[in-house]
PDB file of N, CA and C in Angstrom:
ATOM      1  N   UNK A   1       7.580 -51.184 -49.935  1.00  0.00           N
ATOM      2  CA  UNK A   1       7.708 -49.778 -50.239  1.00  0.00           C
ATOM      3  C   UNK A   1       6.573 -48.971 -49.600  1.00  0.00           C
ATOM      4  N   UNK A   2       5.406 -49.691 -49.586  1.00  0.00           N
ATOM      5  CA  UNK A   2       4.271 -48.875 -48.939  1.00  0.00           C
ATOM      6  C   UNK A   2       4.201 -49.020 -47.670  1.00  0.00           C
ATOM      7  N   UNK A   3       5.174 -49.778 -46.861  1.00  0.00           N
ATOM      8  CA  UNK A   3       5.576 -49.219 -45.376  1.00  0.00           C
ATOM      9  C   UNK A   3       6.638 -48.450 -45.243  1.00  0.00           C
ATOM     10  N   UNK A   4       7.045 -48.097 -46.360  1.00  0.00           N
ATOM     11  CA  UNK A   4       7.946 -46.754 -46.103  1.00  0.00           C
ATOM     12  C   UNK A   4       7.688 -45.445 -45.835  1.00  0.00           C
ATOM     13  N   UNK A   5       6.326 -45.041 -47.133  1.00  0.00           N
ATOM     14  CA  UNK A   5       5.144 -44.047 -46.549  1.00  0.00           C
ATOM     15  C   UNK A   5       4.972 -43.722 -45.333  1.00  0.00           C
ATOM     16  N   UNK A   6       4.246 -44.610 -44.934  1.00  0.00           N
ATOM     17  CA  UNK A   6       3.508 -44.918 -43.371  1.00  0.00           C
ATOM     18  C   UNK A   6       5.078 -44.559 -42.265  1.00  0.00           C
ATOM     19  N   UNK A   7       6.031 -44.500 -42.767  1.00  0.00           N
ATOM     20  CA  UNK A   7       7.204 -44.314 -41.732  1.00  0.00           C
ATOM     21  C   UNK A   7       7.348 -43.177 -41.709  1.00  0.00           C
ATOM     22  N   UNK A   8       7.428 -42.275 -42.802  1.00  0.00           N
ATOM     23  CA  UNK A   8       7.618 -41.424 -43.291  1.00  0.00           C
ATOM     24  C   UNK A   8       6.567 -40.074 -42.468  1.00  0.00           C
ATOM     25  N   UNK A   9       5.289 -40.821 -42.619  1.00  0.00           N
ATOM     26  CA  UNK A   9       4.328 -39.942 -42.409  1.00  0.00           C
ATOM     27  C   UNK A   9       4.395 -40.167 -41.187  1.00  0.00           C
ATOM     28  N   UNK A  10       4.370 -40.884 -40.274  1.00  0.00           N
ATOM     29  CA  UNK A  10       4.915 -41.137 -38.315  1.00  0.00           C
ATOM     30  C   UNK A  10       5.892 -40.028 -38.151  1.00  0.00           C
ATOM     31  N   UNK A  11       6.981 -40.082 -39.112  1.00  0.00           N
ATOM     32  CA  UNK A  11       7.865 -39.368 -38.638  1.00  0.00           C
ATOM     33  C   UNK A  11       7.660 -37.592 -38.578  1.00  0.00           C
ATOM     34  N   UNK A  12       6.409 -37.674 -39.382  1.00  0.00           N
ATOM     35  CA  UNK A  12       6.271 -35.606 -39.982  1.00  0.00           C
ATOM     36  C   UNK A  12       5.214 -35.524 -38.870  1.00  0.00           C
ATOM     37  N   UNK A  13       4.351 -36.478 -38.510  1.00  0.00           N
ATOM     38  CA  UNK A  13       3.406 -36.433 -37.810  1.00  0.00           C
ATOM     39  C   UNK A  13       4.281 -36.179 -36.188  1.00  0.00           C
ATOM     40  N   UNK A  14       5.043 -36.769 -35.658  1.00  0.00           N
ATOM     41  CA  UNK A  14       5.881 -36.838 -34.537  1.00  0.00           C
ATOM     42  C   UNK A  14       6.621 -35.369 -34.608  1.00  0.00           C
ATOM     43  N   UNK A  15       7.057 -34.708 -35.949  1.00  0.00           N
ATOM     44  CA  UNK A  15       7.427 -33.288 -35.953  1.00  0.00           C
ATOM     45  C   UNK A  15       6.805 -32.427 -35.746  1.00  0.00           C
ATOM     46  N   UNK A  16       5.675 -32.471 -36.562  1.00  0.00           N
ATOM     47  CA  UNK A  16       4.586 -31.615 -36.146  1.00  0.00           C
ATOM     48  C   UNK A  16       4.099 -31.229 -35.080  1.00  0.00           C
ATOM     49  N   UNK A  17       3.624 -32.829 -33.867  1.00  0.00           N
ATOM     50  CA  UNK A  17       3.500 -32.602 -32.742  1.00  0.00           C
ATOM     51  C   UNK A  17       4.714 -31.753 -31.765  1.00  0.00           C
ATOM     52  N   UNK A  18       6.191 -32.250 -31.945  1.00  0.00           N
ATOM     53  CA  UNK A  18       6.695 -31.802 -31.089  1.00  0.00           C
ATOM     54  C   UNK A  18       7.097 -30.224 -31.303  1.00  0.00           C
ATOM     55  N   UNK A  19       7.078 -29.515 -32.493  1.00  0.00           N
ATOM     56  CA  UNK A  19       6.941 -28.138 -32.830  1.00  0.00           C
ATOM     57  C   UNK A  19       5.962 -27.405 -32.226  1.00  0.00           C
ATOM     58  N   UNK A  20       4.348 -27.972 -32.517  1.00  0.00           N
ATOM     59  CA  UNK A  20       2.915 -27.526 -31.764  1.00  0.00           C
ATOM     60  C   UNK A  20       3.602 -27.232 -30.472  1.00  0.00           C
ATOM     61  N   UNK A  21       3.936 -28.183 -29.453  1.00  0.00           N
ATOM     62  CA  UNK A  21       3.849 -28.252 -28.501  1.00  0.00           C
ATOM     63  C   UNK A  21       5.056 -27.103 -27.756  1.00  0.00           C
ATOM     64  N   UNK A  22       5.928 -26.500 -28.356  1.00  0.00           N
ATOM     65  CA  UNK A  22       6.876 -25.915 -28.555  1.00  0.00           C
ATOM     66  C   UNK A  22       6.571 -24.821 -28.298  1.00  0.00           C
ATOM     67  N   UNK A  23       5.878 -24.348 -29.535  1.00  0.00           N
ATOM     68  CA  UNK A  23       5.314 -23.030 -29.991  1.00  0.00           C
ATOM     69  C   UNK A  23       3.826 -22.466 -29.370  1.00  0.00           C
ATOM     70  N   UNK A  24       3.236 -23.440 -28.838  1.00  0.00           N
ATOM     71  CA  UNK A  24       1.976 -23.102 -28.611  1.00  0.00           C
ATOM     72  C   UNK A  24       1.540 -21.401 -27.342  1.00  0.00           C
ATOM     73  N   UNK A  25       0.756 -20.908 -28.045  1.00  0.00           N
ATOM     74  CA  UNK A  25       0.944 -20.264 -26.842  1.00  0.00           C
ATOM     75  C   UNK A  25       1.680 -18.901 -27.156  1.00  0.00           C
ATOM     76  N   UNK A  26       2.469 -19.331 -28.223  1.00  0.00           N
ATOM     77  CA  UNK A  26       3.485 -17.514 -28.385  1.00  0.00           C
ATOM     78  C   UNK A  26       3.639 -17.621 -29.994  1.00  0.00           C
ATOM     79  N   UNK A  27       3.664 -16.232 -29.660  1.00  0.00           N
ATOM     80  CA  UNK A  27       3.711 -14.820 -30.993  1.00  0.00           C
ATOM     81  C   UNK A  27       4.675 -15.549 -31.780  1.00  0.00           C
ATOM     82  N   UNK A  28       4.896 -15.254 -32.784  1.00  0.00           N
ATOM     83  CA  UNK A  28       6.225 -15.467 -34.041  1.00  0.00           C
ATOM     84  C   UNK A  28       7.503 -14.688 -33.311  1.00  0.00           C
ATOM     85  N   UNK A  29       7.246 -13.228 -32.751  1.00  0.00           N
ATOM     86  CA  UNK A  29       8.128 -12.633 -32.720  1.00  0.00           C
ATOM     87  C   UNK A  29       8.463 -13.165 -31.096  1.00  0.00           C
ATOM     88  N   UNK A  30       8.044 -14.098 -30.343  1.00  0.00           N
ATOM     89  CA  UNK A  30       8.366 -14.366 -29.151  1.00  0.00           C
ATOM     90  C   UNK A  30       9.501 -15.784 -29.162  1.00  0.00           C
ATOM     91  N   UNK A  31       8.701 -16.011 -30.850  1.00  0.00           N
ATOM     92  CA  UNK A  31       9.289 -17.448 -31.182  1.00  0.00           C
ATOM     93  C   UNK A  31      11.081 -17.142 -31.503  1.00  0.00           C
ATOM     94  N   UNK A  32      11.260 -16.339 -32.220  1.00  0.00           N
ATOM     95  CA  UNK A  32      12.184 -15.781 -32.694  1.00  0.00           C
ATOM     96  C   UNK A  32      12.828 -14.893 -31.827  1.00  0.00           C
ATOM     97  N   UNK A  33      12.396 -14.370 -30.883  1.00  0.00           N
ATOM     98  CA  UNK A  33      13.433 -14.022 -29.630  1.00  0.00           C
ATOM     99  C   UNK A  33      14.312 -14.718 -28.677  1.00  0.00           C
ATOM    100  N   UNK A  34      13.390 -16.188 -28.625  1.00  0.00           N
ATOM    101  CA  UNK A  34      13.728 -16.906 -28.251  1.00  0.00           C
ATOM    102  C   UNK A  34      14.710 -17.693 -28.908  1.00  0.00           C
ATOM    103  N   UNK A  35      14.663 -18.013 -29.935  1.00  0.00           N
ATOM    104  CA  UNK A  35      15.632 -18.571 -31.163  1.00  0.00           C
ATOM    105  C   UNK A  35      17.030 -17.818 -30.614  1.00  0.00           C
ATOM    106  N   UNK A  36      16.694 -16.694 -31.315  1.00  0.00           N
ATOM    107  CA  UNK A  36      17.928 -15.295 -30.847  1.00  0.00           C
ATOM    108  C   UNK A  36      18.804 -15.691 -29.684  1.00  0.00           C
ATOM    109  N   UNK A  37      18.369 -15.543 -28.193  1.00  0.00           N
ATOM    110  CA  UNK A  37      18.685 -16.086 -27.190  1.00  0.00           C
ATOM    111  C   UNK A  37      19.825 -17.533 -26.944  1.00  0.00           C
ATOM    112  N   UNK A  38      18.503 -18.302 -27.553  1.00  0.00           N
ATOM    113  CA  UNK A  38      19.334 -19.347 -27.091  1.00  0.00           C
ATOM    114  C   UNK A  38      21.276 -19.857 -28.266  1.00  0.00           C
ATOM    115  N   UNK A  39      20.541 -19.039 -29.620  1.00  0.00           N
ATOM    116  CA  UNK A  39      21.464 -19.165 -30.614  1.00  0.00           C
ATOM    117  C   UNK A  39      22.795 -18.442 -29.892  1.00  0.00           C
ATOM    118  N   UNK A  40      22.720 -17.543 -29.804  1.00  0.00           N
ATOM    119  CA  UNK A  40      23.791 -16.524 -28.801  1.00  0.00           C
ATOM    120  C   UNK A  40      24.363 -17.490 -27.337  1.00  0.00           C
ATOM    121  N   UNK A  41      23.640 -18.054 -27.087  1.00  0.00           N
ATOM    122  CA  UNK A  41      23.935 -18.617 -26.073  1.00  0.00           C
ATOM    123  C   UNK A  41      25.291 -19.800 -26.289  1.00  0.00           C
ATOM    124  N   UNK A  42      24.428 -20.620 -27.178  1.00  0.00           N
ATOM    125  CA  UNK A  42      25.858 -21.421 -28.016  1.00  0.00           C
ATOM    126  C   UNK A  42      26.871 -20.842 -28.657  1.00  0.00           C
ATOM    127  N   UNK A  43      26.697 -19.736 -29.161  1.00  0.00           N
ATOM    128  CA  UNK A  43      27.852 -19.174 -29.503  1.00  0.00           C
ATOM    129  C   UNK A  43      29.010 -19.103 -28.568  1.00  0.00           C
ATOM    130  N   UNK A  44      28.443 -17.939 -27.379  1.00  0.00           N
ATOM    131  CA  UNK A  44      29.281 -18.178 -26.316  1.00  0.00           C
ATOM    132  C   UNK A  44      30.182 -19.019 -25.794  1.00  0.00           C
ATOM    133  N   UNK A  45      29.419 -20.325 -25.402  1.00  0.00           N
ATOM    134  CA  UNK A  45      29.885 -21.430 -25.044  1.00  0.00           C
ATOM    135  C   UNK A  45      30.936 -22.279 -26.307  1.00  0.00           C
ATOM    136  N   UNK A  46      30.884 -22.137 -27.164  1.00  0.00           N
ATOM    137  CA  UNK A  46      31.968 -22.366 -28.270  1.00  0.00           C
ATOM    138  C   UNK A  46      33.109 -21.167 -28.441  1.00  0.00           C
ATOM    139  N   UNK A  47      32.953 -20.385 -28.028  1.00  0.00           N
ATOM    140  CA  UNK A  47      33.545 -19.725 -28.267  1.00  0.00           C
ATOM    141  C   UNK A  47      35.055 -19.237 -27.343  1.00  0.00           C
ATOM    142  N   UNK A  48      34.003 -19.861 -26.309  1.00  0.00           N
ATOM    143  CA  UNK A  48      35.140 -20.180 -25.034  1.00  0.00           C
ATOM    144  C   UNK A  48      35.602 -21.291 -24.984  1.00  0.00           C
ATOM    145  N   UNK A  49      35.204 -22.360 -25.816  1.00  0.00           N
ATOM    146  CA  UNK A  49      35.644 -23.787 -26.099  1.00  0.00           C
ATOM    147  C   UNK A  49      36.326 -24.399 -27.603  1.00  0.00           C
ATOM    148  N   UNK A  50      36.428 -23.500 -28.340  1.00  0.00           N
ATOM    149  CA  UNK A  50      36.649 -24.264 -29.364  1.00  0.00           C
ATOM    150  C   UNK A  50      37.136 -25.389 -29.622  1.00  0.00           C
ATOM    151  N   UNK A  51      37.846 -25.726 -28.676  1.00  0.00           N
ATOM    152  CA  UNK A  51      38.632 -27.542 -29.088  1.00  0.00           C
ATOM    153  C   UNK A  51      37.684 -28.583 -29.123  1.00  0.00           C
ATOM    154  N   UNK A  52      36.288 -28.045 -28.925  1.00  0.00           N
ATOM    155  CA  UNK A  52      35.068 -28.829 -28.559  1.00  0.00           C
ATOM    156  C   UNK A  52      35.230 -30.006 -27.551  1.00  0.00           C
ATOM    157  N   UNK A  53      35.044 -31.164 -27.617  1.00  0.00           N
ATOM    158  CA  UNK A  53      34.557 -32.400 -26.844  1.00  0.00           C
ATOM    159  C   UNK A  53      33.712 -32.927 -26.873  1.00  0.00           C
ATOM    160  N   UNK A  54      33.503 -33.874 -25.441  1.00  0.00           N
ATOM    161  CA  UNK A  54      32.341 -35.114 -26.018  1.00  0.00           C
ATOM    162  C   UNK A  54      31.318 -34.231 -25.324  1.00  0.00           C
ATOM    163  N   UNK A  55      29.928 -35.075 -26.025  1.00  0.00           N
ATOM    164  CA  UNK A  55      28.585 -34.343 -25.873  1.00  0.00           C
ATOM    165  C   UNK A  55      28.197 -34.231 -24.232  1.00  0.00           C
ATOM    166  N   UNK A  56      28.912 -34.722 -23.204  1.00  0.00           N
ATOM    167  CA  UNK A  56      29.041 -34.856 -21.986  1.00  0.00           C
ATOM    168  C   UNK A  56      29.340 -33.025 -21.398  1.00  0.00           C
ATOM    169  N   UNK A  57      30.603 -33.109 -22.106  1.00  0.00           N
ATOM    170  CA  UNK A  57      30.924 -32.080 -21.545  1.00  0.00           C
ATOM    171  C   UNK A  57      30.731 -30.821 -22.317  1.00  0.00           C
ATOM    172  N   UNK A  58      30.216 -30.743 -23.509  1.00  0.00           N
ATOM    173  CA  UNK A  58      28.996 -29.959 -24.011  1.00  0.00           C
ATOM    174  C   UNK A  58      28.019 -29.602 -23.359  1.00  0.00           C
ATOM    175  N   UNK A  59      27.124 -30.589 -23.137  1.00  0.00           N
ATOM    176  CA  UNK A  59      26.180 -30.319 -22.033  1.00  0.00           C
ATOM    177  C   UNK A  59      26.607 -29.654 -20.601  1.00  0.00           C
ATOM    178  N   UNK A  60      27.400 -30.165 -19.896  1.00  0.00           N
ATOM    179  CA  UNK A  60      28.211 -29.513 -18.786  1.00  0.00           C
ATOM    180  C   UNK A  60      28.421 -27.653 -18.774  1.00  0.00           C
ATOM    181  N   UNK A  61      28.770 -27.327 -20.151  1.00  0.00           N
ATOM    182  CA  UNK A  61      29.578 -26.321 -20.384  1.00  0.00           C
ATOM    183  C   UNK A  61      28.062 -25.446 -20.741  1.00  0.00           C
ATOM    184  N   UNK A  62      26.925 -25.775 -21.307  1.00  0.00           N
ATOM    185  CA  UNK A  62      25.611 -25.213 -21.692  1.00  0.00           C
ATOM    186  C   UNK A  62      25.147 -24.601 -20.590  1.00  0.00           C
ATOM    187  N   UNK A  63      25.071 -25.977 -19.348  1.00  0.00           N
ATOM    188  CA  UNK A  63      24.361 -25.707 -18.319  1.00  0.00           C
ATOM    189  C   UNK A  63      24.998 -25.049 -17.093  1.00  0.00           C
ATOM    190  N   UNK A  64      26.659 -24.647 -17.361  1.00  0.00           N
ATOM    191  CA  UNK A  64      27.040 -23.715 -16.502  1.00  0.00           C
ATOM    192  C   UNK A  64      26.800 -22.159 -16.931  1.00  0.00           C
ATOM    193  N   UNK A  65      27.051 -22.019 -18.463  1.00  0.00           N
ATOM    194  CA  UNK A  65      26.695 -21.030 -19.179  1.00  0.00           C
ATOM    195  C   UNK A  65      25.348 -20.580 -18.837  1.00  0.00           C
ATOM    196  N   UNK A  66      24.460 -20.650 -18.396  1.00  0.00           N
ATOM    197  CA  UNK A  66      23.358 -20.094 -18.223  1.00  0.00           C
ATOM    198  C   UNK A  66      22.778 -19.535 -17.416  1.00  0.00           C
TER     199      UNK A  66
END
């Protein structure tokens, strides 16, 4: 049980870092423009897709969208 902790805490520690590294550097409100952006962005792309598909052509459909 007390290597479950220790997994636990790797795992918040590994969040933490990859958020820092994310965010570093910009405003809240730069953070959240950005949010904005990219959220809208998926919309789009579902929206012209709804029958969805595999994560292949998800990706495909993101990276023409842009």
């Amino acid at each position: 049980m007390a290597a479950f902790g220790w997994i636990v805490y790797a795992l918040l520690l590994a969040l933490l870092v990859v958020f820092w590294r994310k965010a570093r550097r910009r405003s809240l409100d730069a953070l959240i423009e950005q949010g904005t952006e990219e959220h809208h962005h998926v919309h789009r792309v579902l929206a012209k897709h709804p029958e969805g598909g595999t994560w292949t052509e998800h990706q495909r459909r993101m990276s023409e969208e842009a």
